[in-house]
Protein backbone atom coordinates (compact mmCIF):
# COMPACT_ATOMS: atom_id res chain seq x y z
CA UNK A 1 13.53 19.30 -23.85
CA UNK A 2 15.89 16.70 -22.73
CA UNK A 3 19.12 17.36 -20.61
CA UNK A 4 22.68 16.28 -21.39
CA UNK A 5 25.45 16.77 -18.59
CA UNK A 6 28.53 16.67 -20.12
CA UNK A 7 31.30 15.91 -17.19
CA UNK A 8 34.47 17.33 -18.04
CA UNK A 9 37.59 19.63 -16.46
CA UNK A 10 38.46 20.78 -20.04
CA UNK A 11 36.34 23.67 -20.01
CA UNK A 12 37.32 24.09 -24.10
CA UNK A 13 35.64 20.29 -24.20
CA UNK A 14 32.53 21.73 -22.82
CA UNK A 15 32.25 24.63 -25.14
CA UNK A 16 32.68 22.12 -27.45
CA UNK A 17 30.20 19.55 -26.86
CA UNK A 18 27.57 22.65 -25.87
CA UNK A 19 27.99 24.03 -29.15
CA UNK A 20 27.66 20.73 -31.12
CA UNK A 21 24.65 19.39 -28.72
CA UNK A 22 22.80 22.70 -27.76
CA UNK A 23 19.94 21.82 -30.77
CA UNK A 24 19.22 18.23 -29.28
CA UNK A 25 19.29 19.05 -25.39
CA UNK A 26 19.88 21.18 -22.81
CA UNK A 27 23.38 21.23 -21.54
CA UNK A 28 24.77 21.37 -18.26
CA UNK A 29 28.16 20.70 -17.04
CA UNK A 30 30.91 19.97 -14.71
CA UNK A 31 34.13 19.99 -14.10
CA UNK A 32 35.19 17.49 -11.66
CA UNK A 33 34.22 14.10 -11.16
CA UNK A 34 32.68 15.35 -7.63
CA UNK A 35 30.80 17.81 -9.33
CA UNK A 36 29.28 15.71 -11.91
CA UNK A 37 27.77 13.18 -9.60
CA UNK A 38 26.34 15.50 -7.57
CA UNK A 39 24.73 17.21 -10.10
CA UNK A 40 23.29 13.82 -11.50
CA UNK A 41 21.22 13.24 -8.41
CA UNK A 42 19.82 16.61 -8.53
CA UNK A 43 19.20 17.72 -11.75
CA UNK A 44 18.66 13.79 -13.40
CA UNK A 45 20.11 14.20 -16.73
CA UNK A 46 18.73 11.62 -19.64
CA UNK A 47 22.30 11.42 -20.83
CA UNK A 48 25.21 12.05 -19.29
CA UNK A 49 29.12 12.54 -21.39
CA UNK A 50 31.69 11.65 -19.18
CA UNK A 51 35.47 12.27 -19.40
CA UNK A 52 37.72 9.35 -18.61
CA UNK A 53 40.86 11.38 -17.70
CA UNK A 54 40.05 14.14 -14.39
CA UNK A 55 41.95 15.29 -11.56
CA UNK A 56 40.26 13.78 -8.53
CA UNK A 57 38.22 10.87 -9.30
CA UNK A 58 38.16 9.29 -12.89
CA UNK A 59 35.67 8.51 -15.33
CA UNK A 60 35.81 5.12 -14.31
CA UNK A 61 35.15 5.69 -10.41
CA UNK A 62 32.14 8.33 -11.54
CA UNK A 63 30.77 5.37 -13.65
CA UNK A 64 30.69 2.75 -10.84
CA UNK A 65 29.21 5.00 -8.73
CA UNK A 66 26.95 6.27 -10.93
CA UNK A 67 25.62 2.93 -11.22
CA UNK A 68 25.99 2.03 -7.68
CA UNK A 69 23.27 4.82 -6.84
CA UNK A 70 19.37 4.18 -7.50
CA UNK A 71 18.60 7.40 -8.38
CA UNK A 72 21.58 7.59 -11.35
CA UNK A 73 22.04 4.07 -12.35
CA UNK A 74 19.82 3.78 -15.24
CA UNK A 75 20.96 7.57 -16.16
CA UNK A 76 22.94 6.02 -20.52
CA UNK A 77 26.69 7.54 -19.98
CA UNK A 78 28.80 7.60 -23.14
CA UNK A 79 32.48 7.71 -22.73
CA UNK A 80 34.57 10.77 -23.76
CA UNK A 81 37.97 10.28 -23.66
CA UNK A 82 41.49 11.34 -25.53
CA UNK A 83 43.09 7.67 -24.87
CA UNK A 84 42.07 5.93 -28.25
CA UNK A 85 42.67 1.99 -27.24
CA UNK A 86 40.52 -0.61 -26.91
CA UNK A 87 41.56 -1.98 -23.96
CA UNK A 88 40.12 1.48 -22.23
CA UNK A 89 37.18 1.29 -24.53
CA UNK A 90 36.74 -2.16 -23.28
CA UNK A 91 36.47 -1.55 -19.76
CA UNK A 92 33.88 1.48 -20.06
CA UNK A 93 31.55 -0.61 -21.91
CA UNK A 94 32.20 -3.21 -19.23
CA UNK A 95 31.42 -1.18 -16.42
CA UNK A 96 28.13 0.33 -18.05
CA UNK A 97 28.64 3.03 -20.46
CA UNK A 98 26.60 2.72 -23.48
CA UNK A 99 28.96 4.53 -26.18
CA UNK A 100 32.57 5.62 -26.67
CA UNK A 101 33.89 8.81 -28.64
CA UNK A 102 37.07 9.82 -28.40
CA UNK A 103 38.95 13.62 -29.00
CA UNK A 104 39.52 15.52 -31.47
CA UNK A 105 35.78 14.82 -31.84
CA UNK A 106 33.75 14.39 -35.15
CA UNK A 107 31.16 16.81 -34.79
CA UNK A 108 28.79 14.31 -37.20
CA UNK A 109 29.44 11.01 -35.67
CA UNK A 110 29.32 13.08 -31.84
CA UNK A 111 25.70 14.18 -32.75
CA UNK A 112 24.65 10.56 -34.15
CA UNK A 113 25.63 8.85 -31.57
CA UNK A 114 23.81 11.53 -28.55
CA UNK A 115 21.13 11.05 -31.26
CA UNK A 116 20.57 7.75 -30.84
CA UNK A 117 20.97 7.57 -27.27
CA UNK A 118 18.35 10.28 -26.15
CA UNK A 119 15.74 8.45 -28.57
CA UNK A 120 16.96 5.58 -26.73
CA UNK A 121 16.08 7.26 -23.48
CA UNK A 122 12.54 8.31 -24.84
CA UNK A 123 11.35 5.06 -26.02
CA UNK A 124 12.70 3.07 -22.63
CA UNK A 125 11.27 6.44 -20.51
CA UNK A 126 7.42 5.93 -22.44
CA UNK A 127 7.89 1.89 -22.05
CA UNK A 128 8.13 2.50 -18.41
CA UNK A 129 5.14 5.23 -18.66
CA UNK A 130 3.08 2.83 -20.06
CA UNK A 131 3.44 0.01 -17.98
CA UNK A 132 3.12 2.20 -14.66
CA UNK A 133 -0.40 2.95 -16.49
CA UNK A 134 -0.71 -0.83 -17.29
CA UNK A 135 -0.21 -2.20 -13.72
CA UNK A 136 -1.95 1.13 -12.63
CA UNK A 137 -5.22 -0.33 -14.53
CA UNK A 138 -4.46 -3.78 -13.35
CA UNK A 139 -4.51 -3.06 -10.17
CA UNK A 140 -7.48 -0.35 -9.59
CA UNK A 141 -11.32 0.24 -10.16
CA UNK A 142 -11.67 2.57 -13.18
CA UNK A 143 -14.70 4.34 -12.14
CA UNK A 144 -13.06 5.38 -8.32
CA UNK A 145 -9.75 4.85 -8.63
CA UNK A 146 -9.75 2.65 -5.41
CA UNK A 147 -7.94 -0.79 -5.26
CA UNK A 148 -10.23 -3.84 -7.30
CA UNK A 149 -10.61 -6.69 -5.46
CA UNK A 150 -7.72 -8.79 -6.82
CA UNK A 151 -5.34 -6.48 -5.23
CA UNK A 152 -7.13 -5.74 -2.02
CA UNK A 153 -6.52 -9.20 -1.34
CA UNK A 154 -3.11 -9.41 -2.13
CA UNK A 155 -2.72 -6.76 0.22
CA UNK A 156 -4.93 -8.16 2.82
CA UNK A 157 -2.94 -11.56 2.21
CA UNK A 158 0.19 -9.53 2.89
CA UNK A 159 -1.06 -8.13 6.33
CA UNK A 160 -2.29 -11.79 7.36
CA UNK A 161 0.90 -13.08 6.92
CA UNK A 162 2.69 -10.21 8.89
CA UNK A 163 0.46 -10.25 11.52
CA UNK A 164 1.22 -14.13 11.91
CA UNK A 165 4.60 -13.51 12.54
CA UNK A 166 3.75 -11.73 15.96
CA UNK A 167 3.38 -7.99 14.35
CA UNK A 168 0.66 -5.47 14.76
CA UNK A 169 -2.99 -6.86 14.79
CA UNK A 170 -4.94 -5.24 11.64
CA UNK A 171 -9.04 -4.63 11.24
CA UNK A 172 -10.93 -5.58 8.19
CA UNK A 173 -14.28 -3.47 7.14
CA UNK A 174 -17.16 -3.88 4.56
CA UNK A 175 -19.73 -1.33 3.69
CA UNK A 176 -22.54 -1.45 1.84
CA UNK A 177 -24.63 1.46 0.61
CA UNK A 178 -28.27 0.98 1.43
CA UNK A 179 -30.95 0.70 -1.03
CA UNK A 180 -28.37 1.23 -3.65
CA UNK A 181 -30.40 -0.33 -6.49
CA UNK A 182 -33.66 2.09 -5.80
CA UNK A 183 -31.23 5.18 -6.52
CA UNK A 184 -30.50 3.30 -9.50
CA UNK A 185 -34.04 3.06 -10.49
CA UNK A 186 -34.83 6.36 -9.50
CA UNK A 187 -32.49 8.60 -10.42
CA UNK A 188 -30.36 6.28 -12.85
CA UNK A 189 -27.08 4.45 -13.08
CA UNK A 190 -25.00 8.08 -13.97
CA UNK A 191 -26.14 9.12 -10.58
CA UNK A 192 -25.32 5.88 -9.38
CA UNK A 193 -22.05 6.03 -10.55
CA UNK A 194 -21.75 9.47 -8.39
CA UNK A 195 -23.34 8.47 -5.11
CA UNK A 196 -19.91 5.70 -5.14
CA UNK A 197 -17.71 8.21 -6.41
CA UNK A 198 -19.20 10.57 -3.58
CA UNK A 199 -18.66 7.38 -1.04
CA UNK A 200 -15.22 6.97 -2.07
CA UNK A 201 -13.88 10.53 -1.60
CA UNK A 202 -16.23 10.92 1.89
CA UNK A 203 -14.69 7.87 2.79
CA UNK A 204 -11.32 9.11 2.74
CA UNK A 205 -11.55 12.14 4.64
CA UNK A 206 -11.79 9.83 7.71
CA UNK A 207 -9.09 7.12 6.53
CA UNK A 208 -5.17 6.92 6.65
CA UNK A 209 -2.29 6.71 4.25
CA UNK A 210 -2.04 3.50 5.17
CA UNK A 211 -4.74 2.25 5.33
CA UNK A 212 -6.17 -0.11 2.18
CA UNK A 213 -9.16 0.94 0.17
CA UNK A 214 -10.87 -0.78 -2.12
CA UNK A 215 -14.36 -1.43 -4.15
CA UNK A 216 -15.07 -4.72 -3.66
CA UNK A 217 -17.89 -4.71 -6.13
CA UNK A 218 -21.17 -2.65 -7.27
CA UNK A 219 -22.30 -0.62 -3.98
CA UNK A 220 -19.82 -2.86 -1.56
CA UNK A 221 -16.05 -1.53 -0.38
CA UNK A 222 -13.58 -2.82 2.01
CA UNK A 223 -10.81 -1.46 4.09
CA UNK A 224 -8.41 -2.95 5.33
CA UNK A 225 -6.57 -1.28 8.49
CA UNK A 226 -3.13 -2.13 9.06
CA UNK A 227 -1.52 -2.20 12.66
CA UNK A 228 -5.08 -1.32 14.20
CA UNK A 229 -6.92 -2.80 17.15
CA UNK A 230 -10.57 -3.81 16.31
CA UNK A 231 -11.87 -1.24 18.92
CA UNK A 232 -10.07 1.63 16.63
CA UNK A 233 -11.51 0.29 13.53
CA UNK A 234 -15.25 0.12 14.97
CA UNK A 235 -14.41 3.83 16.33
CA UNK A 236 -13.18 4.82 12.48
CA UNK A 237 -16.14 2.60 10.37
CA UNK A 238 -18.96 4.61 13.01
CA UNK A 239 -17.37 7.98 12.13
CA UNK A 240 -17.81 7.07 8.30
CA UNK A 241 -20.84 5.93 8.65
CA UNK A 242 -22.17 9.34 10.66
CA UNK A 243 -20.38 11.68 8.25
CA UNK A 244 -22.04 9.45 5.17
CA UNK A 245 -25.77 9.92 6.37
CA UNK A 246 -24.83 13.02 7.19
CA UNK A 247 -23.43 14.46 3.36
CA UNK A 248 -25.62 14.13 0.94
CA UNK A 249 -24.71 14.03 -2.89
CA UNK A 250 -25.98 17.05 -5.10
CA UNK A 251 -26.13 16.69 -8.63
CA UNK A 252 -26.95 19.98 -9.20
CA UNK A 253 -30.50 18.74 -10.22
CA UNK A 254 -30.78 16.72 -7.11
CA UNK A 255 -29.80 16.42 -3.56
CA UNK A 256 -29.66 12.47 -2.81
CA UNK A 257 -29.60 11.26 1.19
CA UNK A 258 -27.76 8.14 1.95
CA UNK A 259 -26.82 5.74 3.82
CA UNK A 260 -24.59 2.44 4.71
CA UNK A 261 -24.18 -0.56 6.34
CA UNK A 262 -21.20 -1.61 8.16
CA UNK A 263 -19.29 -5.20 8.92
CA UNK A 264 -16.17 -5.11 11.19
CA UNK A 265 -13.82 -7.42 12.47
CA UNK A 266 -10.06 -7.89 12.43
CA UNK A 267 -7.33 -10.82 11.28
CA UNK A 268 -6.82 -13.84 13.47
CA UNK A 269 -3.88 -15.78 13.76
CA UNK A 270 -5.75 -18.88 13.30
CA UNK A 271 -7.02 -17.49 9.77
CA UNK A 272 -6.02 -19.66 6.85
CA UNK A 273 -6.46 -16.89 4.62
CA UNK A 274 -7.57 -13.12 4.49
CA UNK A 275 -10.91 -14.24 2.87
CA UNK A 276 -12.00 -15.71 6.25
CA UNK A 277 -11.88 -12.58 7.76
CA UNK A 278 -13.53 -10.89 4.72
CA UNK A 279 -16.09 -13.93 5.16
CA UNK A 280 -16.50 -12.56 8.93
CA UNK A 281 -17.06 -8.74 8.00
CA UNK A 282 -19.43 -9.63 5.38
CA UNK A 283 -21.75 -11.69 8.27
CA UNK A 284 -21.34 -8.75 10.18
CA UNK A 285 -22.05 -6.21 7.47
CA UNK A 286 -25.59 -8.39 6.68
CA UNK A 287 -26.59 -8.33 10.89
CA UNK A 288 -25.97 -4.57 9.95
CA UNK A 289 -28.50 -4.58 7.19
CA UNK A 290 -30.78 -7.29 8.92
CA UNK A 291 -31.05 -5.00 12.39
CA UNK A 292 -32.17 -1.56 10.11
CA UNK A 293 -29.48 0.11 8.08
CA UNK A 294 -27.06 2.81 8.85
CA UNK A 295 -25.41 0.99 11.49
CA UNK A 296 -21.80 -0.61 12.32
CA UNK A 297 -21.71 -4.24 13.69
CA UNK A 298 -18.10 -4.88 15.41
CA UNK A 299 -17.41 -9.14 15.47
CA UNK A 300 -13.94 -10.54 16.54
C-alpha cells in the first residue's frame, strides 16, 4: 500500500485528511514543519500534503528543502493551505508542489486529486523499475550475470584514464577454461552453461567489491583490478586458478574436473587504450595455454 504524510499542526486537519485518505494510502503525520521533514527521509512517503501556514518553519521553507535533499526531492507534495489566493498558489507551484487544495476541504475533489497523484507516483516509480532492468540487461551477460564486454571496457577505459592522471596502477586478467568445447561435446551445452556459471561464482569467492568482472565471451572472462600492483593480481589470478582445479562441478549426474588458463598484466601509461592491455593479457593467457594448461603467465 502506498504512504501519504500529511504535514500539518492542526491536528483536526489530520483527522481529517486520515479519514478522507485512509482507503487510498497509509497515513502518517506531523505536526511541525521539523517533524515532517524528518519523517520524509525516514519513512519515504509517495506523497506528501503539506500545510502552508505552521509555527516554526513554513510550508514554503519545508518545500525548498524538501527538494534541496536527494533522498526527498522527487517525493509529489500538494499544497494544503487556508489562504485561498493565487498569488500563494502561484509560488507553491513555483517552488515544486504538484497540486493545491485549500480548507474547508471538498472531500471529492481532495480524493481526486491524491488520486491522481499516487497513480502518478506508480507509473513514474515502474518507468524507473523498468529502465533499471533495461540498463541492467544492457549492461550484463544474461546467463552469469557478470559485466558483457561493452561495459567491461567502459570500465576498463575509465581506470586507464585515472591511472593516467598519476592515480593507483590497476591489473588486467583473462581466463580461459581449458578444453571447454570437449565438455561441450561430452556432456552438452546445459552442462556447459553450468561449468561458467560454476566459474563465475568460484571466481568470486577470491575477488573484491571492487574489482570488475566480466564474460568476455563463450569460455573467456576478464577482470579488471583497480588500484592493484601486477604482483597482487598474479598472487589473486594463481589463487583462482588453484581453487578452480581444485572444485569440481556436480550435476548431480556428474562430477566434471576443470581447469583454466590465465593471462596477466596491468595498464600502462603509455596505453592508447584499455584494449592494448586486454591485447597483452590475451598473449599472455595463449603462452598459458601453449606451455600446458592450468597455469598463470604474469607480463608487464
Amino acid at each position: 500500500m502506498q504512504k501519504i504524510l500529511v504535514i500539518d499542526d492542526m491536528k483536526e486537519n489530520i483527522l481529517i485528511l486520515s479519514g478522507l485518505l485512509k482507503e487510498q494510502a497509509s497515513i502518517i503525520f506531523a505536526t511541525d514543519g521539523e517533524e515532517g521533514l524528518e519523517k520524509a527521509s525516514s519513512q519515504k512517503p509517495d506523497l506528501i500534503l503539506l500545510d502552508i501556514s505552521m509555527p516554526g518553519i513554513d510550508g514554503f521553507e519545508v518545500l525548498d528543502r524538501l527538494k534541496s535533499n536527494p533522498q526527498t526531492t522527487e517525493i509529489p507534495v500538494i499544497f494544503v493551505t487556508g489562504i485561498p489566493d493565487t498569488d500563494t498558489e502561484e509560488r507553491g507551484l513555483n517552488q515544486g508542489a504538484v497540486d493545491y487544495v485549500t480548507k474547508p476541504f471538498a472531500p471529492a475533489v481532495v480524493k481526486a486529486r491524491v488520486r491522481i497523484q499516487l497513480q502518478l507516483r506508480r507509473l513514474t516509480q515502474d518507468l524507473r523499475g523498468a529502465n533499471l532492468e533495461l540498463t541492467k540487461m544492457a549492461m550484463t551477460d544474461s546467463l552469469t550475470g557478470l559485466y558483457n564486454r561493452r561495459h567491461f571496457i567502459q570500465a576498463a577505459s575509465n581506470e586507464l584514464k585515472s591511472f593516467q592522471r598519476g592515480e593507483n596502477p590497476a591489473g588486467m586478467m583473462m581466463l580461459d577454461i581449458d578444453n571447454f568445447k570437449t565438455i561441450n561435446d561430452t556432456y552438452g551445452h546445459d552442462t556447459g552453461d553450468q561449468v561458467l556459471v560454476h566459474t563465475t561464482s568460484t571466481c568470486k569467492t577470491l575477488l573484491r567489491k571492487n574489482d570488475v568482472f566480466g564474460r568476455w565471451g563463450g569460455e573467456e572472462f576478464t577482470v579488471l583490478f583497480p588500484a592493484t600492483p601486477l604482483e597482487e593480481s598474479g598472487r589473486v589470478a594463481q589463487r583462482i586458478c588453484s581453487l578452480l582445479a581444485t572444485t569440481p562441478l556436480d550435476t548431480g549426474s556428474h562430477i566434471i574436473k576443470f581447469t583454466a588458463s590465465f593471462g596477466v598484466t596491468q595498464l600502462r601509461k603509455e596505453d592508447i587504450n584499455c584494449e592494448q592491455a586486454l591485447k597483452r593479457a590475451d598473449v599472455a593467457l595463449y603462452e598459458a595455454k601453449e606451455s600446458g594448461r592450468n597455469r598463470v603467465v604474469v607480463m608487464e
